[in-house]
C-alpha atoms as a PDB file:
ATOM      1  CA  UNK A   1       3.058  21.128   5.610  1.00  0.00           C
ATOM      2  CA  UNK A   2       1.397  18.933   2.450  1.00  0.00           C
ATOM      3  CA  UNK A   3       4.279  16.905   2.665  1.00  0.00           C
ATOM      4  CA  UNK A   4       3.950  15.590   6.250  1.00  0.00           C
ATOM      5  CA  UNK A   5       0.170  15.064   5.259  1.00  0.00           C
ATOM      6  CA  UNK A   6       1.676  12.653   2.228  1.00  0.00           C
ATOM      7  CA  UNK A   7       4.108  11.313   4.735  1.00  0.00           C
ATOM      8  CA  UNK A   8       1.000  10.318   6.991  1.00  0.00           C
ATOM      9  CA  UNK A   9      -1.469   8.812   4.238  1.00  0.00           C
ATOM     10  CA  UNK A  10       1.389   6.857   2.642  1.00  0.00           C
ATOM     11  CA  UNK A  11       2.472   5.170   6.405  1.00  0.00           C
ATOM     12  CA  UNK A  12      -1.348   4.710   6.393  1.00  0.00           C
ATOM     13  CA  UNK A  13      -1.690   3.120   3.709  1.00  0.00           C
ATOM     14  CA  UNK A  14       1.696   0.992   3.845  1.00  0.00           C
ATOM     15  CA  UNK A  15      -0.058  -0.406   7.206  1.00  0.00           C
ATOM     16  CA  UNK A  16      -3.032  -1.249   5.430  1.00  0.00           C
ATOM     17  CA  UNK A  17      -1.186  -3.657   3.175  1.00  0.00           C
ATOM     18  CA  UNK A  18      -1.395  -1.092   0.108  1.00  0.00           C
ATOM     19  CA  UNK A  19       1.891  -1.769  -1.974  1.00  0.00           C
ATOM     20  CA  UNK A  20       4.215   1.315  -2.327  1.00  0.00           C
ATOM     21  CA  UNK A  21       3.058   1.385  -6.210  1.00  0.00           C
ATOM     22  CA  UNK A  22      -0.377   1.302  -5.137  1.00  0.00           C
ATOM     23  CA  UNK A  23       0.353   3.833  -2.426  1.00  0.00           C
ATOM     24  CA  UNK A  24       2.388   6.245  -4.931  1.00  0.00           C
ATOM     25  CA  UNK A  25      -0.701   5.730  -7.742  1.00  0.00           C
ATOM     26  CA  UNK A  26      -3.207   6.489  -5.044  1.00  0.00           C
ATOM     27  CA  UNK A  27      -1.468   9.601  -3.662  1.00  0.00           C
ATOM     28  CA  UNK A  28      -0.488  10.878  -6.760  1.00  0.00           C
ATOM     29  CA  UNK A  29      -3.830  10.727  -7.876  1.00  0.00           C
ATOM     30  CA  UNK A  30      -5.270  12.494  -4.831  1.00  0.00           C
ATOM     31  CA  UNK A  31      -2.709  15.156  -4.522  1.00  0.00           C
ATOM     32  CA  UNK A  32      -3.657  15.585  -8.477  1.00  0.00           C
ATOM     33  CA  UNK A  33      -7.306  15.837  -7.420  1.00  0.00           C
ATOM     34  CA  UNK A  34      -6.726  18.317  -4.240  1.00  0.00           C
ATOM     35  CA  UNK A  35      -5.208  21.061  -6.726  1.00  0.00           C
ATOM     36  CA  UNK A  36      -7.195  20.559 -10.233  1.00  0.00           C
ATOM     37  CA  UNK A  37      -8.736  24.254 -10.297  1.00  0.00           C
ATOM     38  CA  UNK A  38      -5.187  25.236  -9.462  1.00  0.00           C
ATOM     39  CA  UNK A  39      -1.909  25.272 -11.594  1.00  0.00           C
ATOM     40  CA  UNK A  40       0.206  21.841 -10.322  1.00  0.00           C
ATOM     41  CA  UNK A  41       1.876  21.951  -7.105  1.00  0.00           C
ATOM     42  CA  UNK A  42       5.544  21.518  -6.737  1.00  0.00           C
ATOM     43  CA  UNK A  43       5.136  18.899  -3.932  1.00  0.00           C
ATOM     44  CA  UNK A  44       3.364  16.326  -7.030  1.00  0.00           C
ATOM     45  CA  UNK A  45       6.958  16.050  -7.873  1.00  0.00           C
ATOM     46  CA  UNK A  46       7.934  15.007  -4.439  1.00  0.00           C
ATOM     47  CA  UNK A  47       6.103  12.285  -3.569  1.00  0.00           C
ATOM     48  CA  UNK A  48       7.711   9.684  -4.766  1.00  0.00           C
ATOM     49  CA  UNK A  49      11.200  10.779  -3.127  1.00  0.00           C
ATOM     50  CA  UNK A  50       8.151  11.126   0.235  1.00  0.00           C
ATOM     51  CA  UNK A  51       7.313   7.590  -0.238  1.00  0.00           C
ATOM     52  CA  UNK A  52      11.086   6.600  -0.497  1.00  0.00           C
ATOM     53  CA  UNK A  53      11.903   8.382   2.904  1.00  0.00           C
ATOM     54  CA  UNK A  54       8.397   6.502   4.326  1.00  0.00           C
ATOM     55  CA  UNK A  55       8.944   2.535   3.436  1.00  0.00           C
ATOM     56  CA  UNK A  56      12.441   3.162   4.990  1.00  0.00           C
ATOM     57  CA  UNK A  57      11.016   4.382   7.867  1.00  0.00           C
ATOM     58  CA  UNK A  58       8.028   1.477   8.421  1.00  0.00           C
ATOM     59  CA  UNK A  59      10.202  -0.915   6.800  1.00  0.00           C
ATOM     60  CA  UNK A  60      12.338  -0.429  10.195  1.00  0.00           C
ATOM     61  CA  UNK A  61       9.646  -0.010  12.601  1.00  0.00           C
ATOM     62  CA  UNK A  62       7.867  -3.129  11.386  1.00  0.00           C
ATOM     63  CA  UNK A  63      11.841  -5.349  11.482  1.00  0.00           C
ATOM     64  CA  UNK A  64      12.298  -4.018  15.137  1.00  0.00           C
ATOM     65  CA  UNK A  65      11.138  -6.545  17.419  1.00  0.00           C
ATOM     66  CA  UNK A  66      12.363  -4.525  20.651  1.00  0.00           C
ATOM     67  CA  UNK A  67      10.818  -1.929  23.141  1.00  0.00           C
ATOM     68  CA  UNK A  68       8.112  -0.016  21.256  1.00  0.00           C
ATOM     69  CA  UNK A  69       7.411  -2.947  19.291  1.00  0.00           C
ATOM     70  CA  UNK A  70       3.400  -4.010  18.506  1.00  0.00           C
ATOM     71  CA  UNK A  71       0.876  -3.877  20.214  1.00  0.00           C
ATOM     72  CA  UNK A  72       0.842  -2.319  23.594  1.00  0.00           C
ATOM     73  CA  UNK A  73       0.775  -4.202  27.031  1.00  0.00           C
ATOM     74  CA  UNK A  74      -1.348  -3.157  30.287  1.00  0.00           C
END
């Protein structure tokens, strides 16, 4: 479940025009924050392999130019 949340803020923030090093600083950094009081979550060890699987995925989105493509049209 955390790791579709990652999945989501990381395409966010790829959209925005965030870099993936400032993406995987930023998310490390929150998932950090979400569990201080708690002993480190295994998932902190995932997110970079998340963010791997996520610039594939909007890197090909963003070089299709077909159906599906931009903005939509009324």
């Amino acid at each position: 479940m955390y790791e579709r949340e990652i999945a989501e803020r990381a395409a966010l923030l790829l959209r925005l025009g965030y870099s993936a090093d400032e993406t995987r600083a930023r998310l490390s950094q929150t998932v950090a924050w979400d569990f201080e009081l708690h002993t480190t979550p295994e998932v902190l060890g995932k997110v970079d392999s998340i963010l791997g699987k996520v610039d594939s995925i909007v890197k090909t989105v963003y070089t299709r130019r077909g159906v599906g493509a931009g903005a939509p049209s009324v």
